[in-house]
Every structure is written in structure tokens, then in C-alpha cells.
Protein backbone atom coordinates (compact mmCIF):
# COMPACT_ATOMS: atom_id res chain seq x y z
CA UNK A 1 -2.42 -4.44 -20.58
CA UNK A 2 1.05 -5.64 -19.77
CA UNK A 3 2.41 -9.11 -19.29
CA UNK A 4 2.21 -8.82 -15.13
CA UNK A 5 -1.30 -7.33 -15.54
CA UNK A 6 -2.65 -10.48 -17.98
CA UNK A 7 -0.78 -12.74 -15.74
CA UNK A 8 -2.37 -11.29 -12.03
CA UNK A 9 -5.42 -11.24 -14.14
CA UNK A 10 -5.50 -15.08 -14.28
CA UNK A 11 -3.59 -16.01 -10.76
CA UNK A 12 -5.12 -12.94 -8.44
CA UNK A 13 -2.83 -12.34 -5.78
CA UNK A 14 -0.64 -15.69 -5.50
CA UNK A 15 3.33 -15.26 -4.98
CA UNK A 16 4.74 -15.17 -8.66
CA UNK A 17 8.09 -14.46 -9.57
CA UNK A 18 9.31 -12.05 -12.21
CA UNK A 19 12.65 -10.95 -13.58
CA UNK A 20 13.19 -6.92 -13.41
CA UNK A 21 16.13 -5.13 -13.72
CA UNK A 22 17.27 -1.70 -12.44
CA UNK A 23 19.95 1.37 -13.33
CA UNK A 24 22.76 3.26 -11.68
CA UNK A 25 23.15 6.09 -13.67
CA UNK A 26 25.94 8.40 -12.42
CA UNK A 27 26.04 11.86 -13.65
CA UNK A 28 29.51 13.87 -14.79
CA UNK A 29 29.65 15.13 -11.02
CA UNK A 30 29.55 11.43 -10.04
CA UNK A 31 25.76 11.99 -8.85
CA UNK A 32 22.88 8.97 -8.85
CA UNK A 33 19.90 9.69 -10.39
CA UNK A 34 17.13 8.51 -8.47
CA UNK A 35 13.38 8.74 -8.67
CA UNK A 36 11.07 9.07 -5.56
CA UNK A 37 8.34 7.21 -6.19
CA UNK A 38 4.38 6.84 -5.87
CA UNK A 39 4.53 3.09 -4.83
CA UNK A 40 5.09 2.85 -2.32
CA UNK A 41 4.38 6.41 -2.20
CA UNK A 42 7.32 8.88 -1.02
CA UNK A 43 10.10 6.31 -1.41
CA UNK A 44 13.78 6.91 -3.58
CA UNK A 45 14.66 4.15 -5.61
CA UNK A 46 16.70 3.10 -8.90
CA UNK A 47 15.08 3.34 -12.10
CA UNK A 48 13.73 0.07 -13.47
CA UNK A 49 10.92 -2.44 -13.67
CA UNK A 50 9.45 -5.68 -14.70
CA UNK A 51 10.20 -7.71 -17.86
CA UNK A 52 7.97 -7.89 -20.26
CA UNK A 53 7.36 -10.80 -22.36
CA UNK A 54 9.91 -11.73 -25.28
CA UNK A 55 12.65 -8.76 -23.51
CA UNK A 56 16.44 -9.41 -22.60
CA UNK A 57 17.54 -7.62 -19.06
CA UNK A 58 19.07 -5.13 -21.05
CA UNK A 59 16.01 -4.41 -22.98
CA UNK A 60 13.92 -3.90 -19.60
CA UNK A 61 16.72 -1.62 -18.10
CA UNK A 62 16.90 0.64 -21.41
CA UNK A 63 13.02 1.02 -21.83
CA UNK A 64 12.42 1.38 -18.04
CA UNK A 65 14.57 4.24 -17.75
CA UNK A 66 13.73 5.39 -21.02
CA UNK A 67 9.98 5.41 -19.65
CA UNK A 68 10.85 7.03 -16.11
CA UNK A 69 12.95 9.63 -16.99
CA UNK A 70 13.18 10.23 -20.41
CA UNK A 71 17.06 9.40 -20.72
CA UNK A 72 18.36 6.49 -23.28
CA UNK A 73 20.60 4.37 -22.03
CA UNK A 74 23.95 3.25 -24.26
CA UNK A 75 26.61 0.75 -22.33
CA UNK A 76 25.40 -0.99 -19.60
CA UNK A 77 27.62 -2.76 -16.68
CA UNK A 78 26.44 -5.29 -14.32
CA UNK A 79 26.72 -4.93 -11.31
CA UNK A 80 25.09 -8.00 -9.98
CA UNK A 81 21.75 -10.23 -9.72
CA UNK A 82 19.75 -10.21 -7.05
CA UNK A 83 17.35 -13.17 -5.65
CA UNK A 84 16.39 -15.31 -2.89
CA UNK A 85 13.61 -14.53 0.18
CA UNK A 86 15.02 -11.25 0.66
CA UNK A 87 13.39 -10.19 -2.66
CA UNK A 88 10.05 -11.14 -1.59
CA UNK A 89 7.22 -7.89 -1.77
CA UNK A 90 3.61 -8.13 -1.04
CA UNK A 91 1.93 -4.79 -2.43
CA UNK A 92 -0.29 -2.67 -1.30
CA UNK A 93 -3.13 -4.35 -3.23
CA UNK A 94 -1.85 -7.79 -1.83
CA UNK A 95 -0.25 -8.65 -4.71
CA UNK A 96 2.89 -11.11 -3.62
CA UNK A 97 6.11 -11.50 -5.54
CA UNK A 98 9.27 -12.85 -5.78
CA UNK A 99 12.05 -10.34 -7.73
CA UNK A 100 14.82 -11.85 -9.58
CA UNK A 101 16.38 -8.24 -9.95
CA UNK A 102 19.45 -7.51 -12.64
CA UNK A 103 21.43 -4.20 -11.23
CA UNK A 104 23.70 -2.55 -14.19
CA UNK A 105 25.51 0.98 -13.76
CA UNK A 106 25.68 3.23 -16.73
CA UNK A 107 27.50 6.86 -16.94
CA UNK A 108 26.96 7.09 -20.86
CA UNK A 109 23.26 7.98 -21.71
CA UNK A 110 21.84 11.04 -23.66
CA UNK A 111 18.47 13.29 -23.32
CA UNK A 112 16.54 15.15 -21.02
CA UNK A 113 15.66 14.64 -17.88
CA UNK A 114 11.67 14.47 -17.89
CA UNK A 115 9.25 12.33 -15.44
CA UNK A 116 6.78 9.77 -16.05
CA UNK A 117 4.23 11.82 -13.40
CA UNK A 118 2.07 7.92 -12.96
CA UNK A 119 4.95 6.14 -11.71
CA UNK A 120 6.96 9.44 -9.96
CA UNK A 121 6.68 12.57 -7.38
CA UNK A 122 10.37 13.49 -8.33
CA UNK A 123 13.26 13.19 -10.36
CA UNK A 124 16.94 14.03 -8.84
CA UNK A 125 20.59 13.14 -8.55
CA UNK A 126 22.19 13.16 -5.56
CA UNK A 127 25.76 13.01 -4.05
CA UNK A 128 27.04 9.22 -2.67
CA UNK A 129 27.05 10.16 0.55
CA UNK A 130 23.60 12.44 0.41
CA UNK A 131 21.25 9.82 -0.66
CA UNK A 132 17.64 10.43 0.26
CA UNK A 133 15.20 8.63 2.70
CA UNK A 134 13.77 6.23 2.75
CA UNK A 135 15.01 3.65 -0.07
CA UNK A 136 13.49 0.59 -1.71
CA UNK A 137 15.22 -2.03 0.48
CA UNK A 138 16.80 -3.70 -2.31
CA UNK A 139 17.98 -0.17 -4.00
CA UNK A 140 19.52 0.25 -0.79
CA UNK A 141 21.27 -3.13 -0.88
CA UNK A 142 22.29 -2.54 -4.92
CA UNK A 143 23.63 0.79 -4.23
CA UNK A 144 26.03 0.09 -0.98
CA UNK A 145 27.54 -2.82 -2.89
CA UNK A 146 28.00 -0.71 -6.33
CA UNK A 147 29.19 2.15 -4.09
CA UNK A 148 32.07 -0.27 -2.58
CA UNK A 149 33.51 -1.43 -6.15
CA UNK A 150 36.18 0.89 -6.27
């Protein structure tokens, strides 16, 4: 059992917040990966996650896309942190959260692609201006401004 599990364990479904952090990785082509996802179910976001106790927001970007995709991160860019009411979510179990959310960008990584099947329906990069439907909210927020850097 995770940190967020022992934690929800203790508090049930009270608001908490928790410090996550999610990935741009651009391809060679100048292609996103991202991952369509089971929760909520059929909806493209950014690799990433949670922190887990005693883990910089480098560590949880590294080992969450390690874990999702099979691909190891090297250098890391931020892009920007993300917090406030907009970053509230209330799950599907009722679960409510606020997400203090750490975006980096990374083009250097090595590995294959391969998917964690619990957490993912696909894996796929797409073109800029072809990104899928629908997106985590905040993805969609992380990606326009990291799309209008240069």
C-alpha cells in the first residue's frame, strides 16, 4: 500500500492535498507521448502521478513515467507548477483532492515503449496540433502553455 492509500485509509474521503508531477515527452518528430487512461476511463493525459513519501518532484516524474510506459527519463525542464481551486478533483469513489502539480518537458529519455495495462487503454504520440479527446483538464492547461514557449 502506497502513501495516498495509508493516508485515505485513515481520513476516508476528506479533501487532502498532494504534490504530483507530470511529463512532456516529445519524440524526434516533435510528437507528445500521451497515455489514454482508465481513470477516468477513455481520457488522454500526461504521464505522471502522486508523490510518494520521502520523493523529490523529479523522483515522482522519473518513476511515474518509468511505471506507465516503460521509458527512463534523463534531463528534465520545468515547465511550471500548477495549484489553486482549479486543481481540485473529486473521484469516482468520492475521494476529494487538491493537486499541487509540477509539469517538466523532456526530449532525452531511452527504452521501449511498453504500458502499465492497470493504469492504461493506450499508449501513443501524437502531432501538436492532433492531440486526442478528451484531455485531463489540467493536461490540457500544461500542454497549451508548454506548446506556446517558443
Amino acid at each position: 500500500m502506497g502513501y495516498v492509500e495509508e493516508l485515505r485509509a485513515i481520513v476516508g474521503h476528506r479533501p487532502l492535498i498532494f504534490v504530483g508531477a507530470v511529463v512532456i515527452l516529445v519524440d524526434d518528430k516533435g510528437r507528445i507521448l500521451l497515455q489514454q487512461r482508465k481513470f477516468p476511463h477513455g481520457t488522454w493525459g500526461l504521464p505522471g502521478g502522486l508523490m510518494e513519501l520521502g520523493e523529490s518532484t523529479e523522483d515522482v516524474a522519473r518513476r511515474e513515467v518509468s511505471e506507465e510506459t516503460g521509458l527512463m527519463v534523463k534531463d528534465l525542464n520545468l515547465i511550471n507548477i500548477y495549484s489553486g481551486p482549479d486543481q481540485f478533483i473529486k473521484a469516482e469513489n468520492g475521494d476529494e483532492f487538491y493537486v499541487v502539480t509540477v509539469a517538466y518537458s523532456s526530449e532525452t529519455y531511452t527504452g521501449d515503449l511498453t504500458m502499465d495495462a492497470t493504469e492504461s487503454i493506450h499508449l501513443a504520440f501524437f502531432h501538436p496540433n492532433e492531440l486526442p479527446t478528451p484531455l485531463v483538464k489540467s493536461h490540457e492547461k500544461i500542454l497549451k502553455e508548454f506548446l506556446t514557449w517558443g
